[in-house]
C-alpha atoms as a PDB file:
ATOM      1  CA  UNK A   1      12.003 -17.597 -21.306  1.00  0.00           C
ATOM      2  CA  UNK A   2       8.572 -17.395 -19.641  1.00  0.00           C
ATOM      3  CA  UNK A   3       6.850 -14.673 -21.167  1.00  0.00           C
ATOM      4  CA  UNK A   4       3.608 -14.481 -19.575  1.00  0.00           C
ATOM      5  CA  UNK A   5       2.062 -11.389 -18.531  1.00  0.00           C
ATOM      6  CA  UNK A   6      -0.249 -12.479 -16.006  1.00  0.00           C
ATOM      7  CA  UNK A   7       0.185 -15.266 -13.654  1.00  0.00           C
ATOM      8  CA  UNK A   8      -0.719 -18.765 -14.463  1.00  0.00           C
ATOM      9  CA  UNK A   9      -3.848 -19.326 -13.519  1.00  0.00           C
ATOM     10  CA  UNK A  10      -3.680 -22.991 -13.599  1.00  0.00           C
ATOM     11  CA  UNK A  11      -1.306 -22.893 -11.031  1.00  0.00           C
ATOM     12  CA  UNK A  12      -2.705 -21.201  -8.732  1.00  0.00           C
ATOM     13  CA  UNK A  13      -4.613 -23.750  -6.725  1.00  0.00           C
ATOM     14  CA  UNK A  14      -8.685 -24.031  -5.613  1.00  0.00           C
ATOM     15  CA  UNK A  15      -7.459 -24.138  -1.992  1.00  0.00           C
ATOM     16  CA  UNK A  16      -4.919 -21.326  -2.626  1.00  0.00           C
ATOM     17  CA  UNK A  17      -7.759 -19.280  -4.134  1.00  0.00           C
ATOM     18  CA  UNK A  18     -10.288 -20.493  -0.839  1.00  0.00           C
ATOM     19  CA  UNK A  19      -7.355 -19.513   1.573  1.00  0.00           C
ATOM     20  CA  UNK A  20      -7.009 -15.924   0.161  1.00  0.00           C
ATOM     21  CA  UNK A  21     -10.876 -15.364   0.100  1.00  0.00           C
ATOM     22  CA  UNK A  22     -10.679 -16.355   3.795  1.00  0.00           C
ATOM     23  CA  UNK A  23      -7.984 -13.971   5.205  1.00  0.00           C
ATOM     24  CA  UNK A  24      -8.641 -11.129   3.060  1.00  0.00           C
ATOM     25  CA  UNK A  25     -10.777  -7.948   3.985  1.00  0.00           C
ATOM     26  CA  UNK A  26     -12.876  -7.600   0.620  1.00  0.00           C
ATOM     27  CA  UNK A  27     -15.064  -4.701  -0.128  1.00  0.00           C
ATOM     28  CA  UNK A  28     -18.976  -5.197   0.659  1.00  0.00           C
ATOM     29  CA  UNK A  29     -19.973  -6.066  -2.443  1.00  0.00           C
ATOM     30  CA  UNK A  30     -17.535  -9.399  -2.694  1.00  0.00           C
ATOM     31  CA  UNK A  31     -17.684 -10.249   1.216  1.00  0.00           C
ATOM     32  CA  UNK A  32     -20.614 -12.722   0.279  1.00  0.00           C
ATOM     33  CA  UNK A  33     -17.723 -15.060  -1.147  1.00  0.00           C
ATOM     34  CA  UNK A  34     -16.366 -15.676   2.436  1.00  0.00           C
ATOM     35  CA  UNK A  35     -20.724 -17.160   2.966  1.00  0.00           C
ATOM     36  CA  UNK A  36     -19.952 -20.837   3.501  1.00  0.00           C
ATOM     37  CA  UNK A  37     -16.498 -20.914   2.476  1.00  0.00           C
ATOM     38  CA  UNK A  38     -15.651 -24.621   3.344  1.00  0.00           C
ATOM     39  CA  UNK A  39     -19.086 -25.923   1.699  1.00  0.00           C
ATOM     40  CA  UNK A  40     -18.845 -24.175  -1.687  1.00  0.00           C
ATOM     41  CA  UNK A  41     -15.536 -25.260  -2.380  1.00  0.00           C
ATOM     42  CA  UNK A  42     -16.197 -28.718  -1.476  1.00  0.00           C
ATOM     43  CA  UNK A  43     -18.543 -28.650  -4.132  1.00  0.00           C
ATOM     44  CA  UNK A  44     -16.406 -27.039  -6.415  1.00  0.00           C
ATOM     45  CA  UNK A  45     -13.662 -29.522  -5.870  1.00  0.00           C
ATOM     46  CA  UNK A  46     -16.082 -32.419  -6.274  1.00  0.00           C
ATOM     47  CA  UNK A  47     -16.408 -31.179  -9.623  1.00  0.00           C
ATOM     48  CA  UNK A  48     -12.934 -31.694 -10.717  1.00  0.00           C
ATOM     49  CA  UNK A  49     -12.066 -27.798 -10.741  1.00  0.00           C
ATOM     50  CA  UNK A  50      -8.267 -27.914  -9.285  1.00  0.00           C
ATOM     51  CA  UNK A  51      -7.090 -24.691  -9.592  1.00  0.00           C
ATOM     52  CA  UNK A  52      -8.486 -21.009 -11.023  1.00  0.00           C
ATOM     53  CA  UNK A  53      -8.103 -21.800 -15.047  1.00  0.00           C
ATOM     54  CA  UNK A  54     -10.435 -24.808 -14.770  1.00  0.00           C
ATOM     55  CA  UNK A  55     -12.784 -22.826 -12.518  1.00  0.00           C
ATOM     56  CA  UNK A  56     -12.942 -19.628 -14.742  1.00  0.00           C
ATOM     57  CA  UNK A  57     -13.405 -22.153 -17.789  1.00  0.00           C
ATOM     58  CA  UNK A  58     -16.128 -23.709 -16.346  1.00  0.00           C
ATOM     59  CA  UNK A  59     -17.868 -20.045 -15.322  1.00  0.00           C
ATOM     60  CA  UNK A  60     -16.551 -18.652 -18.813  1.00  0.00           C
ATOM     61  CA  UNK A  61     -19.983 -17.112 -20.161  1.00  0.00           C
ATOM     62  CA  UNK A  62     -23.466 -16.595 -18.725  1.00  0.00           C
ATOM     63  CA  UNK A  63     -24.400 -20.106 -20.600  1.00  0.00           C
ATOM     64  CA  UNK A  64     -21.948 -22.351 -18.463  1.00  0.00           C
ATOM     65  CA  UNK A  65     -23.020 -20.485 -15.294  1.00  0.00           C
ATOM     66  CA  UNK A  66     -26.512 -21.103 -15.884  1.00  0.00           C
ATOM     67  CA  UNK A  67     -25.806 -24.808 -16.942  1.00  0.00           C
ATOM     68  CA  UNK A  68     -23.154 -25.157 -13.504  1.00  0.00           C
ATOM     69  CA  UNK A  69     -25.551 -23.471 -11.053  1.00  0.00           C
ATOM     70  CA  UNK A  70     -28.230 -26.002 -12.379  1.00  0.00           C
ATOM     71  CA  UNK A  71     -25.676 -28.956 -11.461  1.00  0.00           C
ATOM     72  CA  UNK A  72     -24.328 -27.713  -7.857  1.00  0.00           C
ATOM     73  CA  UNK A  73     -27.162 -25.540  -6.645  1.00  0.00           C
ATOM     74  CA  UNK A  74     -24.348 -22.678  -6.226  1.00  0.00           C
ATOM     75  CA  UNK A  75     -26.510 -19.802  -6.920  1.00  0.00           C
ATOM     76  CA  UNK A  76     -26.231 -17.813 -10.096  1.00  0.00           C
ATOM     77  CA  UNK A  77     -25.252 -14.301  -8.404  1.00  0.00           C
ATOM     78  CA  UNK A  78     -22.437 -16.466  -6.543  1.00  0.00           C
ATOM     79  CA  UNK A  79     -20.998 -18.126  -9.596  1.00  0.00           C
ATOM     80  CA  UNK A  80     -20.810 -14.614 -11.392  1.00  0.00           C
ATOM     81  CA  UNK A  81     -19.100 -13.040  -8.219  1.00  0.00           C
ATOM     82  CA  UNK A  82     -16.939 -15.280  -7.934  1.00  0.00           C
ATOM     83  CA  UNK A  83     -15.462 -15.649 -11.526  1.00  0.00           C
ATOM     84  CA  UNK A  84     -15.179 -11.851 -11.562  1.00  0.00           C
ATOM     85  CA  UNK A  85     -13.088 -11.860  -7.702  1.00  0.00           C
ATOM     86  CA  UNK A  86     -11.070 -14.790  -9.896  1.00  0.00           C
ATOM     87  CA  UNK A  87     -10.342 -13.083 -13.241  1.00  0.00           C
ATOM     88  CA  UNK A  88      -9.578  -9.618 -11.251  1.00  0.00           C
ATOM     89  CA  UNK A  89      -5.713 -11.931 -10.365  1.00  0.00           C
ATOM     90  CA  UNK A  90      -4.769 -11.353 -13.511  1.00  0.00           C
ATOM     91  CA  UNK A  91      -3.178  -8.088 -15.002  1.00  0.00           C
ATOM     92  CA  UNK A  92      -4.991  -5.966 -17.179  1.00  0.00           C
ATOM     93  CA  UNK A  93      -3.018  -4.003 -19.717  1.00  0.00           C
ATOM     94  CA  UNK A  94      -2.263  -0.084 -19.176  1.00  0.00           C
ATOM     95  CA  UNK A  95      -2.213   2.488 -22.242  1.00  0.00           C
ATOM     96  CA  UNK A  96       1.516   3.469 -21.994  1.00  0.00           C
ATOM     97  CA  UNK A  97       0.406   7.235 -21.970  1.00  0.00           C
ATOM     98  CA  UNK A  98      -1.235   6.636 -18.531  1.00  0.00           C
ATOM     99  CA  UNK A  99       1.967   6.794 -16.884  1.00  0.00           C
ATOM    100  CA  UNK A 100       3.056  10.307 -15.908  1.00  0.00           C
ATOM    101  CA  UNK A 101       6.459  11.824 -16.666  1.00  0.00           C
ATOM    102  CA  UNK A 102       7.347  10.021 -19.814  1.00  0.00           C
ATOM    103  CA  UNK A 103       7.783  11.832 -23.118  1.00  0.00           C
ATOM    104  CA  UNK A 104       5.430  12.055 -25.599  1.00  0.00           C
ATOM    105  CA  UNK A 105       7.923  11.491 -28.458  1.00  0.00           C
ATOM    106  CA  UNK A 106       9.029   8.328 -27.118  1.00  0.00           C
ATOM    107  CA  UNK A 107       5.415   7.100 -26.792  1.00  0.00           C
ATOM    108  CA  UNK A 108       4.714   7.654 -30.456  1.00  0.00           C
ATOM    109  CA  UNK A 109       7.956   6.568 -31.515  1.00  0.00           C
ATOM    110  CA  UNK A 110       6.727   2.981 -29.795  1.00  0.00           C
ATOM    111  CA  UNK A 111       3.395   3.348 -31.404  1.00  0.00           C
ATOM    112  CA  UNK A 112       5.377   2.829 -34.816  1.00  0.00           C
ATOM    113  CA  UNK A 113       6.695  -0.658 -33.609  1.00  0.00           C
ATOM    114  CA  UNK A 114       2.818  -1.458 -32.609  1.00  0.00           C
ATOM    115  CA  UNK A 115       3.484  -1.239 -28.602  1.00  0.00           C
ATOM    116  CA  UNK A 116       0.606   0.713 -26.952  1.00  0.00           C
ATOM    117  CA  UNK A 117       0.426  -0.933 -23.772  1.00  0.00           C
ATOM    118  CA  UNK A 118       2.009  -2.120 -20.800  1.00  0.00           C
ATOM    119  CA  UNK A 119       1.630  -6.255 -21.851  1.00  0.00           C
ATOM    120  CA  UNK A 120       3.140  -5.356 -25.778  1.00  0.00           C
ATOM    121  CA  UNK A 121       5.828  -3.500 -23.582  1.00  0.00           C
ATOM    122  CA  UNK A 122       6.802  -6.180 -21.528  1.00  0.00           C
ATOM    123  CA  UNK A 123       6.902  -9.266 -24.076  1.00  0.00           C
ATOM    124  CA  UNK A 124       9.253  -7.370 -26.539  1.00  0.00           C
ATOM    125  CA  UNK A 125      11.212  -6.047 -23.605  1.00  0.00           C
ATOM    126  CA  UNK A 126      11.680  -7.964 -20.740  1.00  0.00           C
ATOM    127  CA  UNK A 127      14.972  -9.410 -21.988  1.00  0.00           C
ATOM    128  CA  UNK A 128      18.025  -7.254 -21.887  1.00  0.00           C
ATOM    129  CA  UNK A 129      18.385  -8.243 -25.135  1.00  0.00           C
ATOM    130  CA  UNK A 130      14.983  -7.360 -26.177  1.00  0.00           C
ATOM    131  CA  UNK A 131      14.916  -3.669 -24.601  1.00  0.00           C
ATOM    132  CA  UNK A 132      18.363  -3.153 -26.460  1.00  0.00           C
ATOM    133  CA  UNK A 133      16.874  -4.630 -29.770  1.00  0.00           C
ATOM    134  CA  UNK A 134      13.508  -1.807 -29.133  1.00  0.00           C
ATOM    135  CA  UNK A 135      16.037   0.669 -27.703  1.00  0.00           C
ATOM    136  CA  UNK A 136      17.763   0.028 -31.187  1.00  0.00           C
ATOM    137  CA  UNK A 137      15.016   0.126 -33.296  1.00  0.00           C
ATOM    138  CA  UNK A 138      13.177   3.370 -31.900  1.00  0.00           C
ATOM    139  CA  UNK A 139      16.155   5.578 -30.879  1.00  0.00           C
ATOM    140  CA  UNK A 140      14.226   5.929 -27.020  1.00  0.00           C
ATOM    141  CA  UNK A 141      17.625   6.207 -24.760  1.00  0.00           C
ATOM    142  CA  UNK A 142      18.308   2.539 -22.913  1.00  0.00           C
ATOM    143  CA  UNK A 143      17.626   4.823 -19.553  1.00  0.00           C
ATOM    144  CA  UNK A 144      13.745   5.679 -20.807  1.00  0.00           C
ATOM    145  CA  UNK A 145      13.427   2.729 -22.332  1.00  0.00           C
ATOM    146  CA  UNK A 146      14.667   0.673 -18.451  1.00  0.00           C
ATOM    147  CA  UNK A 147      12.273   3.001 -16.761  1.00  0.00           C
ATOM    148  CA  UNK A 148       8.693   2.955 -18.844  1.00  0.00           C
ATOM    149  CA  UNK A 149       9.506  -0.980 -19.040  1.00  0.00           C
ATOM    150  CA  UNK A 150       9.918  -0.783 -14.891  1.00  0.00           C
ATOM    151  CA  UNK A 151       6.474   1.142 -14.895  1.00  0.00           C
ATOM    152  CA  UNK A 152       4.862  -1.628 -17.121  1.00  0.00           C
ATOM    153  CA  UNK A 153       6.299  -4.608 -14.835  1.00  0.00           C
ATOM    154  CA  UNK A 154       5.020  -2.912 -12.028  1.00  0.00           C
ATOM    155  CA  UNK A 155       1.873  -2.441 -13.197  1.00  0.00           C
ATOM    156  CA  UNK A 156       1.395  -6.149 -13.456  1.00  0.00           C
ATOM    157  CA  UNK A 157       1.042  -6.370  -9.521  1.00  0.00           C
ATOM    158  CA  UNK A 158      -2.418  -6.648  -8.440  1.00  0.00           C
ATOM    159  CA  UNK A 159      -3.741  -3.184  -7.277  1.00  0.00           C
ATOM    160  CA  UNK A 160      -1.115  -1.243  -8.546  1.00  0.00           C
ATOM    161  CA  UNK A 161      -2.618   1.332 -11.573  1.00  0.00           C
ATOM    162  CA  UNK A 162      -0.402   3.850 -13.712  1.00  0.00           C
ATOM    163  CA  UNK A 163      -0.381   6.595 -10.635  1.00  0.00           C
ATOM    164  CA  UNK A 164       0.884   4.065  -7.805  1.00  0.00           C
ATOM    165  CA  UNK A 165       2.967   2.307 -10.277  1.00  0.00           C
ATOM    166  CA  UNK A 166       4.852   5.581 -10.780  1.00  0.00           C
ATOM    167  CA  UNK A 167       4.849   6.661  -7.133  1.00  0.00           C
ATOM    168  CA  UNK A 168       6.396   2.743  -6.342  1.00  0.00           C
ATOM    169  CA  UNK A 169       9.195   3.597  -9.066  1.00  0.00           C
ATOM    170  CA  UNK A 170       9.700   6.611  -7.849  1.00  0.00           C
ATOM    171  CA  UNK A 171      10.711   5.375  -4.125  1.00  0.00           C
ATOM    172  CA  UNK A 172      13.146   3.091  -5.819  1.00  0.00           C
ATOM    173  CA  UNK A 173      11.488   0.295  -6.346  1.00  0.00           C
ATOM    174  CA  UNK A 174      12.035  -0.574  -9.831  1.00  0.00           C
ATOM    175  CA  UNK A 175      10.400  -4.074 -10.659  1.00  0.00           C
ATOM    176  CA  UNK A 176       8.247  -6.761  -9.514  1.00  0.00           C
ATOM    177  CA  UNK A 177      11.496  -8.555  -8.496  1.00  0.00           C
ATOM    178  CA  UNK A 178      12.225  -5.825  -6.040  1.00  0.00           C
ATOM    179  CA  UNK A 179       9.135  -5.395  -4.877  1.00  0.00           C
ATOM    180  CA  UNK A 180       8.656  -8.939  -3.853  1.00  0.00           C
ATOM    181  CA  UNK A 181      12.134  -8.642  -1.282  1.00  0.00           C
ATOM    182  CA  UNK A 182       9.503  -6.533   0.840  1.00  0.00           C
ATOM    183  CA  UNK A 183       7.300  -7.494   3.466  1.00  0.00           C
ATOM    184  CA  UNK A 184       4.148  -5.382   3.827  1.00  0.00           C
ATOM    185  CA  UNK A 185       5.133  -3.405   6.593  1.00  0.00           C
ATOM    186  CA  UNK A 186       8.641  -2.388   4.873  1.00  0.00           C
ATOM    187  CA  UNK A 187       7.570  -1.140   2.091  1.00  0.00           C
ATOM    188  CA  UNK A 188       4.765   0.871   3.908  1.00  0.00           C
ATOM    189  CA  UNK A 189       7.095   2.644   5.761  1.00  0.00           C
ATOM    190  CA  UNK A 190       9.522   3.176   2.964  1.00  0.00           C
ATOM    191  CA  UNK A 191       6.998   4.649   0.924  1.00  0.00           C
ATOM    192  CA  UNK A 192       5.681   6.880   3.900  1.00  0.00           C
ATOM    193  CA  UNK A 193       9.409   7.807   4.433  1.00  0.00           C
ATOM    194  CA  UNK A 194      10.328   8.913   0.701  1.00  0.00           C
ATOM    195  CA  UNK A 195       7.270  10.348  -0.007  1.00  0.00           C
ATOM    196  CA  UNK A 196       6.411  11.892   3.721  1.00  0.00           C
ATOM    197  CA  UNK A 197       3.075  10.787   3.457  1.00  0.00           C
ATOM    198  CA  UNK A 198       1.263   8.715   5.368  1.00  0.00           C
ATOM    199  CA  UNK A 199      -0.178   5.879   3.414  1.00  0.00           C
ATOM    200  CA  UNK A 200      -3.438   5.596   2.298  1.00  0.00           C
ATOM    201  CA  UNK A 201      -3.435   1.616   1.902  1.00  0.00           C
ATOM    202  CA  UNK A 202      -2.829  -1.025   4.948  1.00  0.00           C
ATOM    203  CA  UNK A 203      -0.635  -3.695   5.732  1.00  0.00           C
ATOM    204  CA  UNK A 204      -3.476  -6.320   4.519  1.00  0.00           C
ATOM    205  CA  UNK A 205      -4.114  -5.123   0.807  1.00  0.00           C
ATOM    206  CA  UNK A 206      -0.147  -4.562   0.109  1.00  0.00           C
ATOM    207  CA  UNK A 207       0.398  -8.388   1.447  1.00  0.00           C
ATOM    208  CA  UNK A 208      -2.519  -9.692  -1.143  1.00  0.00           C
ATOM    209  CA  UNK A 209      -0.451  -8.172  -3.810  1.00  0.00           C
ATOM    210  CA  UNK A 210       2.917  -9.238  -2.631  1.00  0.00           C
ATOM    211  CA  UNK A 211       1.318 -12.665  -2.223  1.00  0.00           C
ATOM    212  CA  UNK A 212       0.180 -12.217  -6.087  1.00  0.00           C
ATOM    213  CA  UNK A 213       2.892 -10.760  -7.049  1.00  0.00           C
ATOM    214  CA  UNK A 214       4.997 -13.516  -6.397  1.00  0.00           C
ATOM    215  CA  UNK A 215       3.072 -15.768  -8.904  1.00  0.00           C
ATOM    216  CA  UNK A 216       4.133 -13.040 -11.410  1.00  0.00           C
ATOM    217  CA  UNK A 217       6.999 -14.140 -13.425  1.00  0.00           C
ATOM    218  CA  UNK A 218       9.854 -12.071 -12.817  1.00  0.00           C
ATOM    219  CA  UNK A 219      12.396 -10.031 -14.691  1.00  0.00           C
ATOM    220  CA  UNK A 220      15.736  -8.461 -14.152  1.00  0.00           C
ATOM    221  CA  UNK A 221      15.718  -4.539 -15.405  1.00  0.00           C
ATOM    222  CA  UNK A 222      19.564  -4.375 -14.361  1.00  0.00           C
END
């Protein structure tokens, strides 16, 4: 079984990474990156980078920028920028207690096996195997056990924090899996129609993470 986390950045291509720069609305700070798309990458590419692990290697400390700026001319500022908009694809771990609605007692009983976060939660328990082996070993109920490892594989989508993690459970969509059987515009108006709110995200940002989200490897909480 696959058990990575994040996706893989090295296959997720240069001109995969280019494309999404291009047809994305970024906040001001990162819209820079979009400055002379076509040219930038061409120098990129001419440098062998192929996809977003050779291109965050390359950018990897302040050292390698320096020495790569020197090399292409690609500014400093620019090479900084846009190794941070590249390592913000990948999933950053989630204290378990950030999630709302799920007992203390089961958190600390997790604690004991050395699973604090969302990433420890997900390797030991994206099996069915593996959640019956922790639901085993902890006494948490297979039904708590489904849902905090739900919140955790949710949590891997890109945007998605503890709070909208939760309120995407809580509409019934209980994995990445499921979420990925949406288009944008579905699941905004599912949410707005479970949760009678109109949403506070648009169709653009909830089709970047369904496009990242489908790089995610994917489980079956069933």
């Amino acid at each position: 079984m696959n058990e990575r986390y994040q996706i893989d950045l090295e296959k997720y291509s240069l001109q995969k990474f280019r494309k999404s720069l291009r047809s994305r609305e970024m906040i001001p700070s990162r819209t820079s990156l979009k400055d002379d798309l076509d040219t930038r990458f061409g120098i990129l590419e001419n440098c062998g980078i192929a996809n977003l692990k050779e291109l965050v290697d390359r950018l990897k400390t302040k050292q390698k920028i320096e020495q790569f700026s020197q090399e292409t001319s690609l500014s400093i500022p620019y090479l900084t920028l846009l190794k941070r908009e590249a390592k913000s694809y990948l999933s950053k771990p989630i204290r378990l207690d950030k999630f709302s609605g799920v007992q203390t007692e089961y958190l600390d009983r997790l604690k004991k096996e050395g699973i604090r976060n969302t990433r420890q939660l997900f390797l030991q328990a994206q099996s069915k195997s593996g959640r019956e082996r922790l639901s085993k070993e902890t006494g948490i109920p297979k039904q708590a056990l489904n849902e905090l490892v739900g919140l955790s594989d949710l949590a891997r989508i890109y945007g998605v924090g503890p709070v909208f993690a939760r309120l995407i459970y809580d509409v019934g969509i209980r994995s990445v899996k499921e979420f990925v059987e949406y288009t944008a515009r579905d699941f905004i108006r599912i949410y707005e129609e479970q949760t009678q709110k109109k949403a506070d995200f648009g169709v653009g940002e909830i089709q970047f993470s369904l496009e990242l989200a489908k790089e995610l490897n994917n489980v079956s909480l069933e």
